[in-house]
C-alpha atoms as a PDB file:
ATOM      1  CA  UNK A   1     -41.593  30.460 -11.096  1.00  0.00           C
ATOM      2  CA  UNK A   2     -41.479  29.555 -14.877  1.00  0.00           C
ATOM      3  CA  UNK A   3     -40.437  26.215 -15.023  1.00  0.00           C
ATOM      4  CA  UNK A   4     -41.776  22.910 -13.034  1.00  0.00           C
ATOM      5  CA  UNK A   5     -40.015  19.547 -12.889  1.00  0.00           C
ATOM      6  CA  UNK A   6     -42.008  16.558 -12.598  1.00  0.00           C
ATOM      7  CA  UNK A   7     -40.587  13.125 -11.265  1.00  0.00           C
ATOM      8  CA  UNK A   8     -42.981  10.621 -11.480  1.00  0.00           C
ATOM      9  CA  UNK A   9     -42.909   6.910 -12.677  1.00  0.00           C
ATOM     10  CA  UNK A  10     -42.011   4.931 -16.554  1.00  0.00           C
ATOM     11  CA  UNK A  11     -45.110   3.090 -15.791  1.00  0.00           C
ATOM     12  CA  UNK A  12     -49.054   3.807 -15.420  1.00  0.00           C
ATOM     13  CA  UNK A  13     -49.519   2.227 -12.181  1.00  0.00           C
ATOM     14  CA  UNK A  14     -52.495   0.396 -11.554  1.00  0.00           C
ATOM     15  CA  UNK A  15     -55.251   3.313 -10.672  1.00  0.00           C
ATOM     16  CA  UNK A  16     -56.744   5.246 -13.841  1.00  0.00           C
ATOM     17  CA  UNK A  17     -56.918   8.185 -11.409  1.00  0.00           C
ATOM     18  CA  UNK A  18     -52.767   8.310 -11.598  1.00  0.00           C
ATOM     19  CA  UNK A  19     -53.124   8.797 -15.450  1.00  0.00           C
ATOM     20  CA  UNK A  20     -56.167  11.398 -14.931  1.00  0.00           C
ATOM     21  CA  UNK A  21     -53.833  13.533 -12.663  1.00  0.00           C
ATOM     22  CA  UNK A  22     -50.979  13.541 -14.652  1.00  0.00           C
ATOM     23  CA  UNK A  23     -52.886  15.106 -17.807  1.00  0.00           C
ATOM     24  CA  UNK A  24     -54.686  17.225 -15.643  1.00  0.00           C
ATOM     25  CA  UNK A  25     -51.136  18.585 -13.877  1.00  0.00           C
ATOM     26  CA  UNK A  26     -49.488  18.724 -17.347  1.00  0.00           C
ATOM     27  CA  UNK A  27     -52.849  21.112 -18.475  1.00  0.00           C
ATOM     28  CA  UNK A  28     -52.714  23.148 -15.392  1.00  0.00           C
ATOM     29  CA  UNK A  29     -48.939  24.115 -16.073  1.00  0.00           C
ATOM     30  CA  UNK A  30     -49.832  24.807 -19.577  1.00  0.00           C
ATOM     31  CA  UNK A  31     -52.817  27.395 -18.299  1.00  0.00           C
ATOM     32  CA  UNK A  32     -50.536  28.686 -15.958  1.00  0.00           C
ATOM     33  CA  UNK A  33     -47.666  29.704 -18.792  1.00  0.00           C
ATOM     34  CA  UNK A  34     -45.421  27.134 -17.087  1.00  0.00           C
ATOM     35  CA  UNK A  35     -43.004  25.299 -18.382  1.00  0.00           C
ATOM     36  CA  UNK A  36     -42.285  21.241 -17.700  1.00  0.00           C
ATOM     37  CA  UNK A  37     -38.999  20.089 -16.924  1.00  0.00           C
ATOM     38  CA  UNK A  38     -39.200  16.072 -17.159  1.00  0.00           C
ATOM     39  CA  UNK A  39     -37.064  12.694 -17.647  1.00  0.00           C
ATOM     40  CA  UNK A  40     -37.552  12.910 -21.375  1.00  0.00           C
ATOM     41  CA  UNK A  41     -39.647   9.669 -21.955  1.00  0.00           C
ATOM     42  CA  UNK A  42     -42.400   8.613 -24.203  1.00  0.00           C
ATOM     43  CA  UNK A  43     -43.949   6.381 -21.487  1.00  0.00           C
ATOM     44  CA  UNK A  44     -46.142   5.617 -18.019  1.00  0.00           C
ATOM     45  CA  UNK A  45     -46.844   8.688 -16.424  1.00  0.00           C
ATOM     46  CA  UNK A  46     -43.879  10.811 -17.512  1.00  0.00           C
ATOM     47  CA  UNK A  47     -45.185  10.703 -21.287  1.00  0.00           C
ATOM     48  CA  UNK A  48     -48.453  11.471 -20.051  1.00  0.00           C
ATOM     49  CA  UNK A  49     -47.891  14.666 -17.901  1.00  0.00           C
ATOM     50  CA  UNK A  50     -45.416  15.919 -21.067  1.00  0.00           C
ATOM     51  CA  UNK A  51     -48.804  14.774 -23.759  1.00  0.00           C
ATOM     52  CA  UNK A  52     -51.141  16.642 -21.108  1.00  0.00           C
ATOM     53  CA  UNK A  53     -48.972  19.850 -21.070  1.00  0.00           C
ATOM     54  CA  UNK A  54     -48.194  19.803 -25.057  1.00  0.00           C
ATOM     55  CA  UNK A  55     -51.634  19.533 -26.108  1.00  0.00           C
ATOM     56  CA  UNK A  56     -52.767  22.585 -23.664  1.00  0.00           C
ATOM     57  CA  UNK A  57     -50.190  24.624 -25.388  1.00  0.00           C
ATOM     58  CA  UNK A  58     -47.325  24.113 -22.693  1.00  0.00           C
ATOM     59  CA  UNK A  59     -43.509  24.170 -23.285  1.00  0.00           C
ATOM     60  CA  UNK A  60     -42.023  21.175 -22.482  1.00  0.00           C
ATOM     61  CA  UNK A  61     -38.426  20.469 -22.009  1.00  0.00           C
ATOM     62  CA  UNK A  62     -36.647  16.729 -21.672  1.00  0.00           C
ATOM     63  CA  UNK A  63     -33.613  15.483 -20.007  1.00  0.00           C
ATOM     64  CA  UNK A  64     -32.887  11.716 -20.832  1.00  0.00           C
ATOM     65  CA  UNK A  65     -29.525   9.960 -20.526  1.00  0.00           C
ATOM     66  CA  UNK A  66     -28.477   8.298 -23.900  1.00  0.00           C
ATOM     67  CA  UNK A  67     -28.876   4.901 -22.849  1.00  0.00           C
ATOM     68  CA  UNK A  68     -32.277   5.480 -22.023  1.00  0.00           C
ATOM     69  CA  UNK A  69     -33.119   6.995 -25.371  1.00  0.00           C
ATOM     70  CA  UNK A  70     -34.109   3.860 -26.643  1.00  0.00           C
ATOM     71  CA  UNK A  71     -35.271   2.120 -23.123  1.00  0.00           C
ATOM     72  CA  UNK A  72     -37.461   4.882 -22.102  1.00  0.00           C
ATOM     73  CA  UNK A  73     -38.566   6.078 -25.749  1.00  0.00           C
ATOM     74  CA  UNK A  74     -37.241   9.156 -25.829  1.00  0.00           C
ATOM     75  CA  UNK A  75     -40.323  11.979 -26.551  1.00  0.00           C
ATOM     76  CA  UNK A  76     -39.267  13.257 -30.235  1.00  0.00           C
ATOM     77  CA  UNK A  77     -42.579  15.816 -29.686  1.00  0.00           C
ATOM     78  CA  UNK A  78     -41.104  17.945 -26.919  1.00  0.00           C
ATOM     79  CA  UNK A  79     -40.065  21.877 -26.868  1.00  0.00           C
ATOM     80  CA  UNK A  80     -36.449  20.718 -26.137  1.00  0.00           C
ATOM     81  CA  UNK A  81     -35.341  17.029 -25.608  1.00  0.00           C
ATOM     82  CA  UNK A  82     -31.657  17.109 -23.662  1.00  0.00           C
ATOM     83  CA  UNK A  83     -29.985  13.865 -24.375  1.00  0.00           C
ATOM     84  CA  UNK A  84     -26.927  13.685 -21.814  1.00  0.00           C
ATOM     85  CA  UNK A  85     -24.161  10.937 -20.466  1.00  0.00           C
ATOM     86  CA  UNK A  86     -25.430  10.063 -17.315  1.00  0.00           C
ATOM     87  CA  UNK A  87     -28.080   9.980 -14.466  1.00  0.00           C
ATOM     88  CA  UNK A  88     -26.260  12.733 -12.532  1.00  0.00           C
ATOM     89  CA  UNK A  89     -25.956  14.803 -15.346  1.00  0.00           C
ATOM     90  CA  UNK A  90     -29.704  14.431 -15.778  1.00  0.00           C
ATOM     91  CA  UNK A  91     -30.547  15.340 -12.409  1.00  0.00           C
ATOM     92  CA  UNK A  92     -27.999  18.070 -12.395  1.00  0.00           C
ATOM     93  CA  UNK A  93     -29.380  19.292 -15.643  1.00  0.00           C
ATOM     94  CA  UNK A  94     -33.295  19.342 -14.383  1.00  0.00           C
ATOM     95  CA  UNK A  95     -32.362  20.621 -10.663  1.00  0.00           C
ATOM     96  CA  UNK A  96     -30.506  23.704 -12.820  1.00  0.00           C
ATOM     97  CA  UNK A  97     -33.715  24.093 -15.481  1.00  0.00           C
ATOM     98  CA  UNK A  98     -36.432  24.207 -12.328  1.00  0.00           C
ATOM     99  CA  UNK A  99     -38.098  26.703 -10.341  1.00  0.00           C
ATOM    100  CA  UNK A 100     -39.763  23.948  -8.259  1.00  0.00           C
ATOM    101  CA  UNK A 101     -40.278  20.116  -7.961  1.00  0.00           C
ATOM    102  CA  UNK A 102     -42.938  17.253  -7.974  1.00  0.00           C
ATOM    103  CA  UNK A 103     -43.299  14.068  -7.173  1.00  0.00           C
ATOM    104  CA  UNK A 104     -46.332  12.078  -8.852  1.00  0.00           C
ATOM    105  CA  UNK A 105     -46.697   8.250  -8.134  1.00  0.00           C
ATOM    106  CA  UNK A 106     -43.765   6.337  -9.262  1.00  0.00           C
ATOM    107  CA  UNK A 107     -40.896   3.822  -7.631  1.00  0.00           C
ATOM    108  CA  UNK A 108     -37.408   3.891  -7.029  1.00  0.00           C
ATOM    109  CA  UNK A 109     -36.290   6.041  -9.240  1.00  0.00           C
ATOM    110  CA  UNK A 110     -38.507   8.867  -8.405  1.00  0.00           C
ATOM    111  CA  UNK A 111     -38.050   8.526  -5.103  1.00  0.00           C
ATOM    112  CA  UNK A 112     -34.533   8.753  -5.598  1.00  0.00           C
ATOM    113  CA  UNK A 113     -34.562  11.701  -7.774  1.00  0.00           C
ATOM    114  CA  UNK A 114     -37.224  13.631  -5.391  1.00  0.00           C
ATOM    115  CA  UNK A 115     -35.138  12.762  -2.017  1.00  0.00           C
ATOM    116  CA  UNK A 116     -32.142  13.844  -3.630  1.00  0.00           C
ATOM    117  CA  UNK A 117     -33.507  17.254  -4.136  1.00  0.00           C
ATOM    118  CA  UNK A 118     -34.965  17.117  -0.858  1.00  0.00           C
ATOM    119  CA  UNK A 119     -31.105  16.647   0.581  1.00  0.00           C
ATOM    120  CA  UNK A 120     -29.714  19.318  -1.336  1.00  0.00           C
ATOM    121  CA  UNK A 121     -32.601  21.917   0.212  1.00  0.00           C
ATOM    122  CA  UNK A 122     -31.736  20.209   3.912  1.00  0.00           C
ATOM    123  CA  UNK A 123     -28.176  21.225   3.241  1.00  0.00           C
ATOM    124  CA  UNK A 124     -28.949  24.658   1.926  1.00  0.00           C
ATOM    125  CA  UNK A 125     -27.888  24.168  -1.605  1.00  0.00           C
ATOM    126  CA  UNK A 126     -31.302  25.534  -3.095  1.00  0.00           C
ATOM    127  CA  UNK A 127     -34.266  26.980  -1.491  1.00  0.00           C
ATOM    128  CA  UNK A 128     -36.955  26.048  -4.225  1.00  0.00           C
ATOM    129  CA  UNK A 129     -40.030  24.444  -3.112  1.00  0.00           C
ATOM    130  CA  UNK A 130     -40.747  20.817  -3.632  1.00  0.00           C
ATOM    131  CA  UNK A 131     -44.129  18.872  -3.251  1.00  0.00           C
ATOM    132  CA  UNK A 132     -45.837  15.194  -3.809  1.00  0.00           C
ATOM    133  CA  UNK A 133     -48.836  14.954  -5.733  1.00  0.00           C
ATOM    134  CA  UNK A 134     -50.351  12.505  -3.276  1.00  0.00           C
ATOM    135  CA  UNK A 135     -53.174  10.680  -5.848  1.00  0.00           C
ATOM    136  CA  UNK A 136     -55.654   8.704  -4.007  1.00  0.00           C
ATOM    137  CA  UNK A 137     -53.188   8.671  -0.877  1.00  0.00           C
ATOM    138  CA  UNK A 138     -50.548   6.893  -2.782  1.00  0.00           C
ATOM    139  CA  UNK A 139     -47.526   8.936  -0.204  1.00  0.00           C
ATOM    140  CA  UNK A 140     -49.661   8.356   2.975  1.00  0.00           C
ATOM    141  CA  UNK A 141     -46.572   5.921   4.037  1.00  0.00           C
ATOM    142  CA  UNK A 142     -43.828   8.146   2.639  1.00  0.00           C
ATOM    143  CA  UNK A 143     -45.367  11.090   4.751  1.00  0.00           C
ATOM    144  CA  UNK A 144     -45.740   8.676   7.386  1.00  0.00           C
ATOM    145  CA  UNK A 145     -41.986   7.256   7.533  1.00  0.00           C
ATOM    146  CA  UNK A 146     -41.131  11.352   6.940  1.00  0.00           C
ATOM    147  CA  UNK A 147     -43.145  12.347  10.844  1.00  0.00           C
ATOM    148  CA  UNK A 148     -41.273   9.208  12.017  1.00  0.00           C
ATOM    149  CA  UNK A 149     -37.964  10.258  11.442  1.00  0.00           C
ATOM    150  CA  UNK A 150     -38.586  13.606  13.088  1.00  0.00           C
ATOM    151  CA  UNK A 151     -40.184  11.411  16.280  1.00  0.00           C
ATOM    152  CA  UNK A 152     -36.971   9.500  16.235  1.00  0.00           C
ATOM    153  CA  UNK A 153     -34.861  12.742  15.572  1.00  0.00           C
ATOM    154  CA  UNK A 154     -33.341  11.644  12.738  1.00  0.00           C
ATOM    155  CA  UNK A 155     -34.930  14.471  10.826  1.00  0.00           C
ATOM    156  CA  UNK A 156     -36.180  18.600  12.148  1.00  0.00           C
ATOM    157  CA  UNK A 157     -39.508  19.429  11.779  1.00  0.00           C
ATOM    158  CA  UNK A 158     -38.329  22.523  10.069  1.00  0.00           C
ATOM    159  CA  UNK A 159     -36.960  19.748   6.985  1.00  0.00           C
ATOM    160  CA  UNK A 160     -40.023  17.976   7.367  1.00  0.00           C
ATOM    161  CA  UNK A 161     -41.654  20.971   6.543  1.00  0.00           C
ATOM    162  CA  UNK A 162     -40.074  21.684   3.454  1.00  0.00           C
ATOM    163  CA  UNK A 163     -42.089  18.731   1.351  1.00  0.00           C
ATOM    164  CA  UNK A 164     -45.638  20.039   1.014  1.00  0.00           C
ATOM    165  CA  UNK A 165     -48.270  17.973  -0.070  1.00  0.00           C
ATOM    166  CA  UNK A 166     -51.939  18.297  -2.374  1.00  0.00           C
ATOM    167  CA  UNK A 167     -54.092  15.984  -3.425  1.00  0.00           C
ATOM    168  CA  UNK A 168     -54.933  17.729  -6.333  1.00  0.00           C
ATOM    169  CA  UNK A 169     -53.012  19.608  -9.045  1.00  0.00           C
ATOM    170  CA  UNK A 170     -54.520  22.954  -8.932  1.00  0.00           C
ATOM    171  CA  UNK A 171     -53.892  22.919  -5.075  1.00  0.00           C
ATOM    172  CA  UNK A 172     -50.234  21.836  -5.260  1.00  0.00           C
ATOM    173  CA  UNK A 173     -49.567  24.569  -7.915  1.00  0.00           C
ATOM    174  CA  UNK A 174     -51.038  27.204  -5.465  1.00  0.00           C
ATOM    175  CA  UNK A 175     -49.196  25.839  -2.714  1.00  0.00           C
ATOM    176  CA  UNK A 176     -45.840  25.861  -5.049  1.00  0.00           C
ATOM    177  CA  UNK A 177     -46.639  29.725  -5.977  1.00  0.00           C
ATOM    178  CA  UNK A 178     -47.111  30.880  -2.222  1.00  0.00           C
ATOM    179  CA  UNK A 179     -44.153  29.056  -0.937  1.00  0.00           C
ATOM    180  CA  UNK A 180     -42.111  31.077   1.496  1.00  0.00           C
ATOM    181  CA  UNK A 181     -38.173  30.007   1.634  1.00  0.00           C
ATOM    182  CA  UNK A 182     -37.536  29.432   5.066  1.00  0.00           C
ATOM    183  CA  UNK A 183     -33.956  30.190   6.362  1.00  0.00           C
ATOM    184  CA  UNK A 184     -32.992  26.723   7.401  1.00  0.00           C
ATOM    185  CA  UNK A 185     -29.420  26.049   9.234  1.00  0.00           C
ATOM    186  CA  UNK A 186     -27.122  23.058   9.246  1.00  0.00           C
ATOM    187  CA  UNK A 187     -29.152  19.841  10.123  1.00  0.00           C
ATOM    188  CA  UNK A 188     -26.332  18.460  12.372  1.00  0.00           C
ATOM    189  CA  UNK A 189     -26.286  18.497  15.692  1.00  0.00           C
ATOM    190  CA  UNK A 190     -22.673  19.278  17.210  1.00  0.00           C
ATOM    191  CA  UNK A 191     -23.608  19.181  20.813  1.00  0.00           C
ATOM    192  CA  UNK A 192     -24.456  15.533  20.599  1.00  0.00           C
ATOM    193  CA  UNK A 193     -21.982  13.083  20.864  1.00  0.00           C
ATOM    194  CA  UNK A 194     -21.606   9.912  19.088  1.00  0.00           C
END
């Protein structure tokens, strides 16, 4: 692994202990010599996890549509700042620069981008590892909705599997470094009928 995206929210959230684990997660990739793939922005948590990993010495690269630039105050102290057309090119762009993926507290949008990456590994596009930094249980329900949807078969416990989950950044890095691909077939049932 060299390189580590990070989808987390534009905001700080409400808990000091979101802010504390983003620095501390943006230093631990900097002590480990790895490099932070990121939306680009100056602000909330994703500015904080690039300022943690910058002033530890880390490389950090940014991927932020233009008509964000202004919205999300585009970092102008990164490594690299990618300024592309769209929100697919952006996730296209990060998915293709990453060795792995996290998910720190955020809201829609980094759900979105973390479930989308999720999919592709369901469908066997990629088989790079993927966890959520779970800060003071903030993805208890996520984690719970995920076990539901393997009760109610909408989901395989071998997919379930694939999101591993640390409450702590040094842990989720060590669980990101041992992770084992798993050879994972088609999610679709054909011998049940609609």
């Amino acid at each position: 692994m060299k390189y580590i995206c990070v989808f987390c929210g534009s905001s700080m959230g409400v808990k000091p202990a979101y802010k504390q684990a983003a620095i501390a997660l943006g230093k631990a990739l900097a002590r480990r010599k790895l490099g932070l793939v990121y939306g680009g922005g100056n602000v909330g948590l994703m500015g904080t996890v690039a300022d943690g990993c910058l002033a530890a010495g880390g490389e950090v690269l940014g991927v932020i549509p233009d008509f964000l630039v202004a919205k999300e105050i585009a970092h102008t102290g990164l490594t690299q700042l990618h300024i592309v057309k769209s929100m697919h090119e952006r996730k296209t762009m990060m998915a293709q620069l990453s060795d792995a993926f996290v998910a720190l507290p955020g809201g829609y949008g980094t759900l979105e981008e973390f479930c989308e990456i999720l999919t592709w590994a369901q469908l066997g596009l990629h088989q790079k590892p993927f966890a959520l930094l779970n800060i003071k249980g903030y993805y208890d329900s996520l984690l719970k909705f995920f076990d539901q949807a393997v009760t109610e078969e909408f989901l395989r416990p071998i997919h379930r599997s694939l999101v591993l989950e640390a409450s702590e950044p040094e842990n989720l890095l060590d669980l990101l470094a041992n992770y084992q691909p798993q050879n994972v077939d088609k999610w679709i049932r054909k011998d049940v009928k609609p």
